[in-house]
N, C-alpha and C. Protein backbone atom coordinates (compact mmCIF):
# COMPACT_ATOMS: atom_id res chain seq x y z
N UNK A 1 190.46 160.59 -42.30
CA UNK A 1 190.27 159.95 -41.01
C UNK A 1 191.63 159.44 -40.52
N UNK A 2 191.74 159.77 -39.07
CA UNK A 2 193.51 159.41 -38.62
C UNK A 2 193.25 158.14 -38.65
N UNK A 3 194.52 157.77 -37.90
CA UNK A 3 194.59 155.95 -37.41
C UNK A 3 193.63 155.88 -36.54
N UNK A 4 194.55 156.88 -35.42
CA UNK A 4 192.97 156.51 -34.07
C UNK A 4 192.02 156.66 -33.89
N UNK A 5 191.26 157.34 -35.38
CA UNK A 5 190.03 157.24 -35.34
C UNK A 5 189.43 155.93 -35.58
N UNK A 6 190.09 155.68 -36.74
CA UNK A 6 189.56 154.05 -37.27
C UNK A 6 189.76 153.30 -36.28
N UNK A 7 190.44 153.29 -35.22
CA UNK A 7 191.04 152.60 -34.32
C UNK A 7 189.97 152.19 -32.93
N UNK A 8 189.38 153.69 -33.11
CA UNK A 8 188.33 153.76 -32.40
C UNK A 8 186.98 153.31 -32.83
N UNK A 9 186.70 153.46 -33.93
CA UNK A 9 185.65 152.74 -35.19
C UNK A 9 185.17 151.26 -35.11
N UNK A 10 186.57 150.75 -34.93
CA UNK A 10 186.12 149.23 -34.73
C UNK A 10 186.81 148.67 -33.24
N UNK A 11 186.84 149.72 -32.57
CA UNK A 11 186.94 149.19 -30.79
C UNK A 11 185.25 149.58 -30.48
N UNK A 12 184.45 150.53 -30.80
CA UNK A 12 182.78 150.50 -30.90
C UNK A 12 182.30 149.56 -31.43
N UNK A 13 183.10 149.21 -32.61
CA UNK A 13 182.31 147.62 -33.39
C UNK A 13 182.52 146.53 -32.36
N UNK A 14 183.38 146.68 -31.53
CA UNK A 14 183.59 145.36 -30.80
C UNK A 14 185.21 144.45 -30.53
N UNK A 15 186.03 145.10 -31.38
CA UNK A 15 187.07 144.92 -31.53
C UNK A 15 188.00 144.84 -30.14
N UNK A 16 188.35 144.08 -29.41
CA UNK A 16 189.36 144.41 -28.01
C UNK A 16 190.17 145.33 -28.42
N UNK A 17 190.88 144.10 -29.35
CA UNK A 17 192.61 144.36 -29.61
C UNK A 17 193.07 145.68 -30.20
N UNK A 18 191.66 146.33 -30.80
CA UNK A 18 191.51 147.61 -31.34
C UNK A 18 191.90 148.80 -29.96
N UNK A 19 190.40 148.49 -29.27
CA UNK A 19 190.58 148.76 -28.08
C UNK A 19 191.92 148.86 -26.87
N UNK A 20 192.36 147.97 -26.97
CA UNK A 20 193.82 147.86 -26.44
C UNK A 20 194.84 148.72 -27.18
N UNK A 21 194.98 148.75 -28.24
CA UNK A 21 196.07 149.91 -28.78
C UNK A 21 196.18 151.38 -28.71
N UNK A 22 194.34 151.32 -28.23
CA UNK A 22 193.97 152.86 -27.98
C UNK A 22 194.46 153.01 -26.81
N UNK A 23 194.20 152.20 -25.74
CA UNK A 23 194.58 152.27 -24.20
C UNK A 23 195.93 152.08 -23.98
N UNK A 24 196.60 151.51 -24.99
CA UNK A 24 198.52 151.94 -24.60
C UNK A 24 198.66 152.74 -25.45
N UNK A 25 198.19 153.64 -26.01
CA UNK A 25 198.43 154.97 -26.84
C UNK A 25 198.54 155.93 -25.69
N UNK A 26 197.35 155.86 -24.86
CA UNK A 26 196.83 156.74 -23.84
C UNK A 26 197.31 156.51 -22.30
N UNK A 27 197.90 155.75 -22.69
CA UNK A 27 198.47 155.08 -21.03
C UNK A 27 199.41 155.73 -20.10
N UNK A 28 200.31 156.66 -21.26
CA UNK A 28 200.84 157.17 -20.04
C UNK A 28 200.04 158.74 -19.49
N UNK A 29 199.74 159.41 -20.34
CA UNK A 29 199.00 160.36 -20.17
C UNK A 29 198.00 160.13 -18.87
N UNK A 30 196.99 158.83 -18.97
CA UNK A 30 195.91 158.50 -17.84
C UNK A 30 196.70 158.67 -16.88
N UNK A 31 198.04 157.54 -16.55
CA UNK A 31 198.98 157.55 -15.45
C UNK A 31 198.96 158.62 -15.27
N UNK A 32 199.56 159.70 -15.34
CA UNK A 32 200.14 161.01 -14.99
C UNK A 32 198.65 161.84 -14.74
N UNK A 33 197.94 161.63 -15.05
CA UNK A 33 196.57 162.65 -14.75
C UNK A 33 196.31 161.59 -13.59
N UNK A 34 196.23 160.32 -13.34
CA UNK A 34 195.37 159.80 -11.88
C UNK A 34 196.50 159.95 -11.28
N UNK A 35 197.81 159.78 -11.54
CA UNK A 35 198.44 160.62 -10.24
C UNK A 35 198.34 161.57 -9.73
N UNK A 36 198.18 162.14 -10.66
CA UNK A 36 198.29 163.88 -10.06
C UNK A 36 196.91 163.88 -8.57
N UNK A 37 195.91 163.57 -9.21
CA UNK A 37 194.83 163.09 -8.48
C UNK A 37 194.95 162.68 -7.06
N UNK A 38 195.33 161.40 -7.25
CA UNK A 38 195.78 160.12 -6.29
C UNK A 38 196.95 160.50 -5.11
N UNK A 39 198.00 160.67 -5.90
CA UNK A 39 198.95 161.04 -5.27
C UNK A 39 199.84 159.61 -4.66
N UNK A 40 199.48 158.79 -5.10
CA UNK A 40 200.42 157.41 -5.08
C UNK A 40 200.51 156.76 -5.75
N UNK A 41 201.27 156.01 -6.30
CA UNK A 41 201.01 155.00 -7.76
C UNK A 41 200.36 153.93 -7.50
N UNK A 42 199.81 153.16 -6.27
CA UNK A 42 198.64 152.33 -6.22
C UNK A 42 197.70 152.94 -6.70
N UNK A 43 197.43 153.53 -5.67
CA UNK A 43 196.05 154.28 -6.30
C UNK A 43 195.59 154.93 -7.61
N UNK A 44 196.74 155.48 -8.15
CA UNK A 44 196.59 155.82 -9.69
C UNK A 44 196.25 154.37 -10.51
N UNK A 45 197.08 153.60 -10.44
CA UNK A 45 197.32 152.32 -10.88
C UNK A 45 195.47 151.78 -11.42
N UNK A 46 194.90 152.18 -9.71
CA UNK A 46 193.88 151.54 -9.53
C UNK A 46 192.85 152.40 -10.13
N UNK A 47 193.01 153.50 -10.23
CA UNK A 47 191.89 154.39 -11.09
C UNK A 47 192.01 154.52 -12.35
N UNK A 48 193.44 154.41 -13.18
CA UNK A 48 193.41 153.55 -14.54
C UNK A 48 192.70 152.46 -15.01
N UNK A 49 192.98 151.66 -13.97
CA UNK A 49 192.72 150.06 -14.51
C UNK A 49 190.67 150.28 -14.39
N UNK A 50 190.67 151.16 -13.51
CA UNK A 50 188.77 151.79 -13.12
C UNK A 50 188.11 151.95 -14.56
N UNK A 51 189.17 152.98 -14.63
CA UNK A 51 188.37 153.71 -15.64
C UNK A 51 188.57 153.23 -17.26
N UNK A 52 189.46 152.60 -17.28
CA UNK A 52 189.64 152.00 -18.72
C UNK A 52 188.84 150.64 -18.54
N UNK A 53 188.53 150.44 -17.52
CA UNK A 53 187.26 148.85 -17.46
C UNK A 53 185.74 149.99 -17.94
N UNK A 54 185.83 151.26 -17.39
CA UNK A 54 184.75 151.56 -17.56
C UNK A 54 184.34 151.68 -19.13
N UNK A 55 185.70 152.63 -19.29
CA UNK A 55 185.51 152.76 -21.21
C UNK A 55 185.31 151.76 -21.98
N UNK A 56 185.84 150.76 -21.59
CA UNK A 56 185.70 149.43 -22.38
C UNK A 56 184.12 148.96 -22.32
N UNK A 57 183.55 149.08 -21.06
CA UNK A 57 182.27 148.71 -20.83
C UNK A 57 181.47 149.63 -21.55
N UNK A 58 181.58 151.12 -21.75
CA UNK A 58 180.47 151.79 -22.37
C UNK A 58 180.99 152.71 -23.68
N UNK A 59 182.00 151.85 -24.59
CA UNK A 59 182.83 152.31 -25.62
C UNK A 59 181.68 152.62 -26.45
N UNK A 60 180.49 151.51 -26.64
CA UNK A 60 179.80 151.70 -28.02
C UNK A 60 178.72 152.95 -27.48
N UNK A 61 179.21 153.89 -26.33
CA UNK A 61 177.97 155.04 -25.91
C UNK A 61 178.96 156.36 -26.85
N UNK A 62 180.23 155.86 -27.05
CA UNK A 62 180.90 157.45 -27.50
C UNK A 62 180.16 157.60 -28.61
N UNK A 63 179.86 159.25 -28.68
CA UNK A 63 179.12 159.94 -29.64
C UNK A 63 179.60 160.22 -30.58
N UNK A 64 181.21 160.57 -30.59
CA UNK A 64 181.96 161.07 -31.55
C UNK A 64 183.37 160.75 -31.70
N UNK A 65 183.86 159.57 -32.33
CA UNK A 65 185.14 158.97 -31.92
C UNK A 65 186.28 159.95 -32.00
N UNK A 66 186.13 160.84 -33.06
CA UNK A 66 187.47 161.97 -32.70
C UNK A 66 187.68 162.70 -31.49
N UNK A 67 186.65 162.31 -30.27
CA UNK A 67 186.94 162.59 -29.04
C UNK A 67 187.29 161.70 -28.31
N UNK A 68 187.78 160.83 -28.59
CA UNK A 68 187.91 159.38 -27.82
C UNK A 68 188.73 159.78 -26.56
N UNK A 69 189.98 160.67 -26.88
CA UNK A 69 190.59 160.93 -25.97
C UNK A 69 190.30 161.86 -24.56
N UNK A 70 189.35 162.72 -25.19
CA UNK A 70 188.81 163.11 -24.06
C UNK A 70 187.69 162.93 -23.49
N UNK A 71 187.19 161.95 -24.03
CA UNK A 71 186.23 161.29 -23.45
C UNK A 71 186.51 160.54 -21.84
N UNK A 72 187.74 159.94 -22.71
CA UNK A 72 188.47 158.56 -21.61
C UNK A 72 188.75 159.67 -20.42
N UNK A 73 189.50 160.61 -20.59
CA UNK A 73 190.08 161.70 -19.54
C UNK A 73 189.05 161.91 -18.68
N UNK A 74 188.12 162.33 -19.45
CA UNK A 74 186.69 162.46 -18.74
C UNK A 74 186.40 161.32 -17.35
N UNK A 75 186.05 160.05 -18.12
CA UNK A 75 185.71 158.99 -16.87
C UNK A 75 187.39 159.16 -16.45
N UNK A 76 188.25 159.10 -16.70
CA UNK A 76 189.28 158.81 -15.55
C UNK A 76 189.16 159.84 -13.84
N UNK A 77 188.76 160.92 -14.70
CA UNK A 77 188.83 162.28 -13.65
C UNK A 77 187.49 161.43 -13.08
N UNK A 78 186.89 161.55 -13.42
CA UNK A 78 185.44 160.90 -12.68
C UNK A 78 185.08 159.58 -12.29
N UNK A 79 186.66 159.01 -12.02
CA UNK A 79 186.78 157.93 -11.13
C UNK A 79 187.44 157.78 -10.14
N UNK A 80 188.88 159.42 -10.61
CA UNK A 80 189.66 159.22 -9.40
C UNK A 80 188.68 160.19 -8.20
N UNK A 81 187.69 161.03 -8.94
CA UNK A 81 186.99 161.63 -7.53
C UNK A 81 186.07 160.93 -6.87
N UNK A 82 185.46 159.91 -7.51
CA UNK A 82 185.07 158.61 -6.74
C UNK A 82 185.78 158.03 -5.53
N UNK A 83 186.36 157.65 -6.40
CA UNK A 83 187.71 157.20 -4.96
C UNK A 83 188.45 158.13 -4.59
N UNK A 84 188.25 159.01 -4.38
CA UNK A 84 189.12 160.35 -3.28
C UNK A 84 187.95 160.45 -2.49
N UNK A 85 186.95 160.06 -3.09
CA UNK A 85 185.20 160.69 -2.05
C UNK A 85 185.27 159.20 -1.37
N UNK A 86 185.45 158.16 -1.80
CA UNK A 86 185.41 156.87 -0.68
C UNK A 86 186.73 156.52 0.39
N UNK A 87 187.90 157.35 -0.08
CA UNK A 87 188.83 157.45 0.51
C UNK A 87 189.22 158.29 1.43
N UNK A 88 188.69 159.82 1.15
CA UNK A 88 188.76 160.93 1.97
C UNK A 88 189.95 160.96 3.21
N UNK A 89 191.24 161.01 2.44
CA UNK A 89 192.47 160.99 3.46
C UNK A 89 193.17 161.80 3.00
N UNK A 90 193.97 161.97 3.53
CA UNK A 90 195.23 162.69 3.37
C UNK A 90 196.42 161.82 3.49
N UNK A 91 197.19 161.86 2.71
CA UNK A 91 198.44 161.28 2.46
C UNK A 91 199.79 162.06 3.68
N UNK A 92 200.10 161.30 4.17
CA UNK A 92 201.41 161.92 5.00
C UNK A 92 202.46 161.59 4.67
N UNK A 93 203.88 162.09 4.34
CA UNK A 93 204.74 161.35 3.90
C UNK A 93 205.79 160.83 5.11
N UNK A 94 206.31 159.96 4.95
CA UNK A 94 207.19 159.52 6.31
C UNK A 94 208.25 161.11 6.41
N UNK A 95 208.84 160.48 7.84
CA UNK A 95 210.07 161.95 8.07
C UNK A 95 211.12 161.51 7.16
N UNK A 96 211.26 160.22 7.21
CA UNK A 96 212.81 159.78 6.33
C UNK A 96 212.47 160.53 4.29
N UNK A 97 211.34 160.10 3.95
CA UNK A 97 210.89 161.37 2.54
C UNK A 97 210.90 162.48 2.55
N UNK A 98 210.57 163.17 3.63
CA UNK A 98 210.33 163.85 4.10
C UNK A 98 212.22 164.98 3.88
N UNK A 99 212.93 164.27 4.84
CA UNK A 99 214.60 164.50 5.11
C UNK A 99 215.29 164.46 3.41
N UNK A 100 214.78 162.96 2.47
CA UNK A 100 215.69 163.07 1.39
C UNK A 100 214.99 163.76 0.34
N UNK A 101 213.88 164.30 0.62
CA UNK A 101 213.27 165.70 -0.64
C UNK A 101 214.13 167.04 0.26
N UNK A 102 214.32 166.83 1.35
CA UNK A 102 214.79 168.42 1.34
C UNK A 102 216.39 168.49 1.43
N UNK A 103 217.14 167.11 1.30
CA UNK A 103 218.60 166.90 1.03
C UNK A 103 218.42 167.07 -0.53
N UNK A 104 217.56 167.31 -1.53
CA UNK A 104 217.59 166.95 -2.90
C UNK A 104 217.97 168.18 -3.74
N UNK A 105 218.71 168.33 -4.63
CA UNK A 105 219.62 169.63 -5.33
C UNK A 105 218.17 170.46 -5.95
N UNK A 106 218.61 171.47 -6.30
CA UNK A 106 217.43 172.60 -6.12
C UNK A 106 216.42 172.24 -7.20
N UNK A 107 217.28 171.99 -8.53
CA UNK A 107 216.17 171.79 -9.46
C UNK A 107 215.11 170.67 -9.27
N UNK A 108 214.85 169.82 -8.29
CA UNK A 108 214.25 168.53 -7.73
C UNK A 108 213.27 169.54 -6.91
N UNK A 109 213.84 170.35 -5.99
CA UNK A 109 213.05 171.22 -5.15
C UNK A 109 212.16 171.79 -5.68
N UNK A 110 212.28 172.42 -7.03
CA UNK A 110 211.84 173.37 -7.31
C UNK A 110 210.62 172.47 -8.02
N UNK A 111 210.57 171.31 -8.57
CA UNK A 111 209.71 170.34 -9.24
C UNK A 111 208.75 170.54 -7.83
N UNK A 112 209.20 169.97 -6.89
CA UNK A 112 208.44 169.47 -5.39
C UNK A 112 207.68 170.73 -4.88
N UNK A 113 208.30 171.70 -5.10
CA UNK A 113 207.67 173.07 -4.79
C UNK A 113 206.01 173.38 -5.70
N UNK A 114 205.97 173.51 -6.70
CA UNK A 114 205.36 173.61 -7.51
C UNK A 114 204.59 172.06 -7.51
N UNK A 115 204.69 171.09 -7.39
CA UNK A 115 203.74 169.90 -6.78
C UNK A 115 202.81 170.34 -5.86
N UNK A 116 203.70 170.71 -4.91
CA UNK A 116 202.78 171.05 -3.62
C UNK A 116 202.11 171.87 -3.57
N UNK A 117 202.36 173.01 -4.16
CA UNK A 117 201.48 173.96 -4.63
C UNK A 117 200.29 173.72 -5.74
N UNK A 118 200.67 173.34 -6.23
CA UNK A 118 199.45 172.59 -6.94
C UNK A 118 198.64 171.35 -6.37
N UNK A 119 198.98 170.89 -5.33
CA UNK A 119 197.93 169.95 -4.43
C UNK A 119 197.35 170.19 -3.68
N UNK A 120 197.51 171.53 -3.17
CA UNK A 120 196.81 172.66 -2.30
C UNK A 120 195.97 173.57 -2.78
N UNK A 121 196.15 173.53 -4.59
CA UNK A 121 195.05 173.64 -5.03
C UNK A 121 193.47 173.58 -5.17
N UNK A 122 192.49 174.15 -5.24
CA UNK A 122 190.94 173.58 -5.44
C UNK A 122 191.46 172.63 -6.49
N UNK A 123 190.54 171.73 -6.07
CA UNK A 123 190.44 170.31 -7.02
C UNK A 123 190.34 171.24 -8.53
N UNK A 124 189.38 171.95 -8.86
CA UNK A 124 188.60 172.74 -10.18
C UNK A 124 189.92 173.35 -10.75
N UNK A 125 190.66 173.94 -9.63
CA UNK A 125 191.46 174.74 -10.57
C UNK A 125 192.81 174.12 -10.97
N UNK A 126 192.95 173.03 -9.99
CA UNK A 126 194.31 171.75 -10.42
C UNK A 126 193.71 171.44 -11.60
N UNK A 127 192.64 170.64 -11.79
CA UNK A 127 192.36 170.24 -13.14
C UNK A 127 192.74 171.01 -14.21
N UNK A 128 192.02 172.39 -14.24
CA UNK A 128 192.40 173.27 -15.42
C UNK A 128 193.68 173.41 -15.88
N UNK A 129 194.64 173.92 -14.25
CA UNK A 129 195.76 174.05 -14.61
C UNK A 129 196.66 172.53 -15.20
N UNK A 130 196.54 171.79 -14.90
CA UNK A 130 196.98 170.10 -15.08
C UNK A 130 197.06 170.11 -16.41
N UNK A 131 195.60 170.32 -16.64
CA UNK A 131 195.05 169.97 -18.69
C UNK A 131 195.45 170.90 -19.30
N UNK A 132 195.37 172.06 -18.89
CA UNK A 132 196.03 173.69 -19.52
C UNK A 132 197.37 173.53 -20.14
N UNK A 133 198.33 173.03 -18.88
CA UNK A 133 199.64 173.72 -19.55
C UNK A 133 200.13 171.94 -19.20
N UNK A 134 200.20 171.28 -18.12
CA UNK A 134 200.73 169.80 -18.77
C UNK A 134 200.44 169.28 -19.69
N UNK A 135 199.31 169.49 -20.34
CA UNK A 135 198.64 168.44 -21.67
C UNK A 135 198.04 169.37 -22.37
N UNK A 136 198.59 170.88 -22.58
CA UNK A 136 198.23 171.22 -23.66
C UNK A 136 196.94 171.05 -24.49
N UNK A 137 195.78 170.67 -23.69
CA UNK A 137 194.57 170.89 -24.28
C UNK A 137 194.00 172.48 -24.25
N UNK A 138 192.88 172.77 -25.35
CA UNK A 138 193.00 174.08 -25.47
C UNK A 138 191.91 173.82 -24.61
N UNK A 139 191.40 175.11 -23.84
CA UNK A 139 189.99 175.47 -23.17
C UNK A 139 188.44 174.77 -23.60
N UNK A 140 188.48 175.03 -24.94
CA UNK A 140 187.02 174.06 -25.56
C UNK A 140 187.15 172.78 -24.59
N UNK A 141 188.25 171.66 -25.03
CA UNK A 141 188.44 170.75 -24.91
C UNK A 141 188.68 170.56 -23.06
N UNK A 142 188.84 171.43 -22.66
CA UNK A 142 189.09 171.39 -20.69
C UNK A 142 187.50 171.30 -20.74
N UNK A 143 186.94 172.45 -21.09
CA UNK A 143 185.50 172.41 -20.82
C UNK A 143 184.43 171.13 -21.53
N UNK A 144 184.98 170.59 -22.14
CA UNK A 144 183.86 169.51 -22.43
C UNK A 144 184.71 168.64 -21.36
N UNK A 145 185.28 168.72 -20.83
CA UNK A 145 185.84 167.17 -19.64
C UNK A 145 185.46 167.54 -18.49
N UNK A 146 185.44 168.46 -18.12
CA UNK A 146 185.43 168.87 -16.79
C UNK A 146 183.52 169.20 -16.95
N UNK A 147 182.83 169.45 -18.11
CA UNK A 147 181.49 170.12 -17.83
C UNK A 147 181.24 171.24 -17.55
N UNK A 148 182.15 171.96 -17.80
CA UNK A 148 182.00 173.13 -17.43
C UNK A 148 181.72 174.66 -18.45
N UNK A 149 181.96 175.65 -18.27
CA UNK A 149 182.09 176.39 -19.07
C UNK A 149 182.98 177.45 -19.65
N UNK A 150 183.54 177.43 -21.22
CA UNK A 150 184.65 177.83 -21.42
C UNK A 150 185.17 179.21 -20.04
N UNK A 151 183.94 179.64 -20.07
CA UNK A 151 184.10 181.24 -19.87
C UNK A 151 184.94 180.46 -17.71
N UNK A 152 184.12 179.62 -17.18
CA UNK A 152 184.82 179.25 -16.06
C UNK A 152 185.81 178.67 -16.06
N UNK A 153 186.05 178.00 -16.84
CA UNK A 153 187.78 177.16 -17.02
C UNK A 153 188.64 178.52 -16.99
N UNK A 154 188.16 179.57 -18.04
CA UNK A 154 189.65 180.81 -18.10
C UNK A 154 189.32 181.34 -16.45
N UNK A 155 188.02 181.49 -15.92
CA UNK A 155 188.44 181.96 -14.44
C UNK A 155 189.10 181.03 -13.80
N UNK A 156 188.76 179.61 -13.50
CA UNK A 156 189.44 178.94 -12.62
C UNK A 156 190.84 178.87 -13.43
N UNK A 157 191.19 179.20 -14.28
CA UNK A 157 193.02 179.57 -15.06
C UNK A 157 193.43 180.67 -14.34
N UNK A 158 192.69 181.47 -14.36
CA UNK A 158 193.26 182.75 -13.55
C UNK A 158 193.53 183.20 -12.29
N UNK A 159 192.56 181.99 -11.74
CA UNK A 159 192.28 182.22 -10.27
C UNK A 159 193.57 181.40 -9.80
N UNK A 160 193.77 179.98 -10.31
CA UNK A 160 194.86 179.18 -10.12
C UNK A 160 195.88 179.87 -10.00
N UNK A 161 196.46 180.26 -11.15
CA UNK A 161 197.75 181.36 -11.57
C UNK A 161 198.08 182.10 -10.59
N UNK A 162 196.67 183.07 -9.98
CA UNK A 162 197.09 183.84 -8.92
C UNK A 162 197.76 183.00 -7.79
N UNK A 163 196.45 182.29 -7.45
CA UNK A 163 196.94 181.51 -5.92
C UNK A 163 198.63 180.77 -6.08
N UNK A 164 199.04 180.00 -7.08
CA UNK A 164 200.21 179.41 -7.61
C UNK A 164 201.41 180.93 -7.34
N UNK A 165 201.26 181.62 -7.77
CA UNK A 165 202.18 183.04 -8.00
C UNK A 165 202.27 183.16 -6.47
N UNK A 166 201.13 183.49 -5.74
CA UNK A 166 201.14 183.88 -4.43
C UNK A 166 202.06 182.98 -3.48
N UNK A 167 201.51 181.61 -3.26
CA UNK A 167 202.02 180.63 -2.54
C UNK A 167 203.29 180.58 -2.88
N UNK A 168 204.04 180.50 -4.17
CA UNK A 168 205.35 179.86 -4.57
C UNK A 168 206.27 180.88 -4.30
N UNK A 169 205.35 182.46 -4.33
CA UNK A 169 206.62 183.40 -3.96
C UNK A 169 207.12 183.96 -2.68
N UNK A 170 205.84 183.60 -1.81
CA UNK A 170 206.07 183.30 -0.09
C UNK A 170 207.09 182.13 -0.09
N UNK A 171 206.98 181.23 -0.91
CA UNK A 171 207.96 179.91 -0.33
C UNK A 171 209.25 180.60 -0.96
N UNK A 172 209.43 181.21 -1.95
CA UNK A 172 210.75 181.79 -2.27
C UNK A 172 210.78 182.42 -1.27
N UNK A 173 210.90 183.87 -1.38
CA UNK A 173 211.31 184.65 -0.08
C UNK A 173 211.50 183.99 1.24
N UNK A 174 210.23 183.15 1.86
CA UNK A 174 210.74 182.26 3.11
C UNK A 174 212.11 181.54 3.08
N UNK A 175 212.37 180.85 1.75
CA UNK A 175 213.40 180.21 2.25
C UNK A 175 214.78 181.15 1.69
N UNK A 176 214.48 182.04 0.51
CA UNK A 176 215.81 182.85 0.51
C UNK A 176 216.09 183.63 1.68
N UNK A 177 215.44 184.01 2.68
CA UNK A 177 215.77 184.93 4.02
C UNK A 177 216.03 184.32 5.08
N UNK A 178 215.66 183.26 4.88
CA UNK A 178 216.02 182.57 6.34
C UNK A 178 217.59 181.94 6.82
């Protein structure tokens, strides 16, 4: 049995402080997945702090603590679409962000490129791709978070890939010709 299992063992028994070591184990990971989401660090901020009130509230429901981690991933994703469904906006960025992302040296661009392309994504297939290749979870493990099924996670992988390939190589060519 690892650490974080036991860790998790007696954060179900009742333990906070147990509890708490799991949640700054996992903290930056949540960050970076409700951003991706969110798309501002309030709002990520605020779907962390959501969803780790939630885990804390229904810790003693996990079935199987060697999933702890994707459990939590689980309610996080299924809090930031809560609040994207009560929020339903679109983010605009000012012109002055706007001016110093496209004054920014290429390898910055090329980060921003591939952002954007991935936020123009279907929600279904950002996820996959997000958990796929940022966090290295294998497919089993996408499909028990998302609910879905192995066999649709590798389509929405494939389908992503395409659309990603497509979009990013119009934005190459657009801007190498112009």
């Amino acid at each position: 049995m690892t650490d974080s299992t036991q860790l998790v063992y007696t954060a179900i028994a009742g333990d906070e402080h147990a509890f708490e070591q799991l949640i700054i184990h996992e903290g930056e990971k949540l960050y970076k997945i409700a951003y991706l989401h969110m798309q501002n660090k309030e709002d990520a901020l605020d779907v962390v702090q959501e969803a780790t009130f939630q885990a804390f509230l229904s810790i003693n429901q996990l079935k199987e603590p060697s999933f702890f981690s994707t459990w939590l991933v689980k309610i996080l994703i299924h809090t930031a679409y809560k609040m994207l469904e009560k929020q339903k906006r679109t983010v605009q960025l000012p012109h002055e962000t706007i001016q110093f992302i496209l004054e920014s040296n290429q390898s910055e661009k090329a980060t921003i490129d591939l952002s954007e392309a991935l936020r123009n994504l279907n929600a279904d297939y950002r996820n996959c791709i997000t958990l796929y290749y940022f966090y290295d979870l294998p497919i089993k493990t996408i499909s028990n978070v998302l609910g879905k099924p192995p066999s649709t996670i590798k389509t929405h992988l494939r389908r992503a890939k395409i659309q990603l390939k497509s979009v990013l190589r119009e934005e190459y060519y657009a801007k190498r010709f112009i």
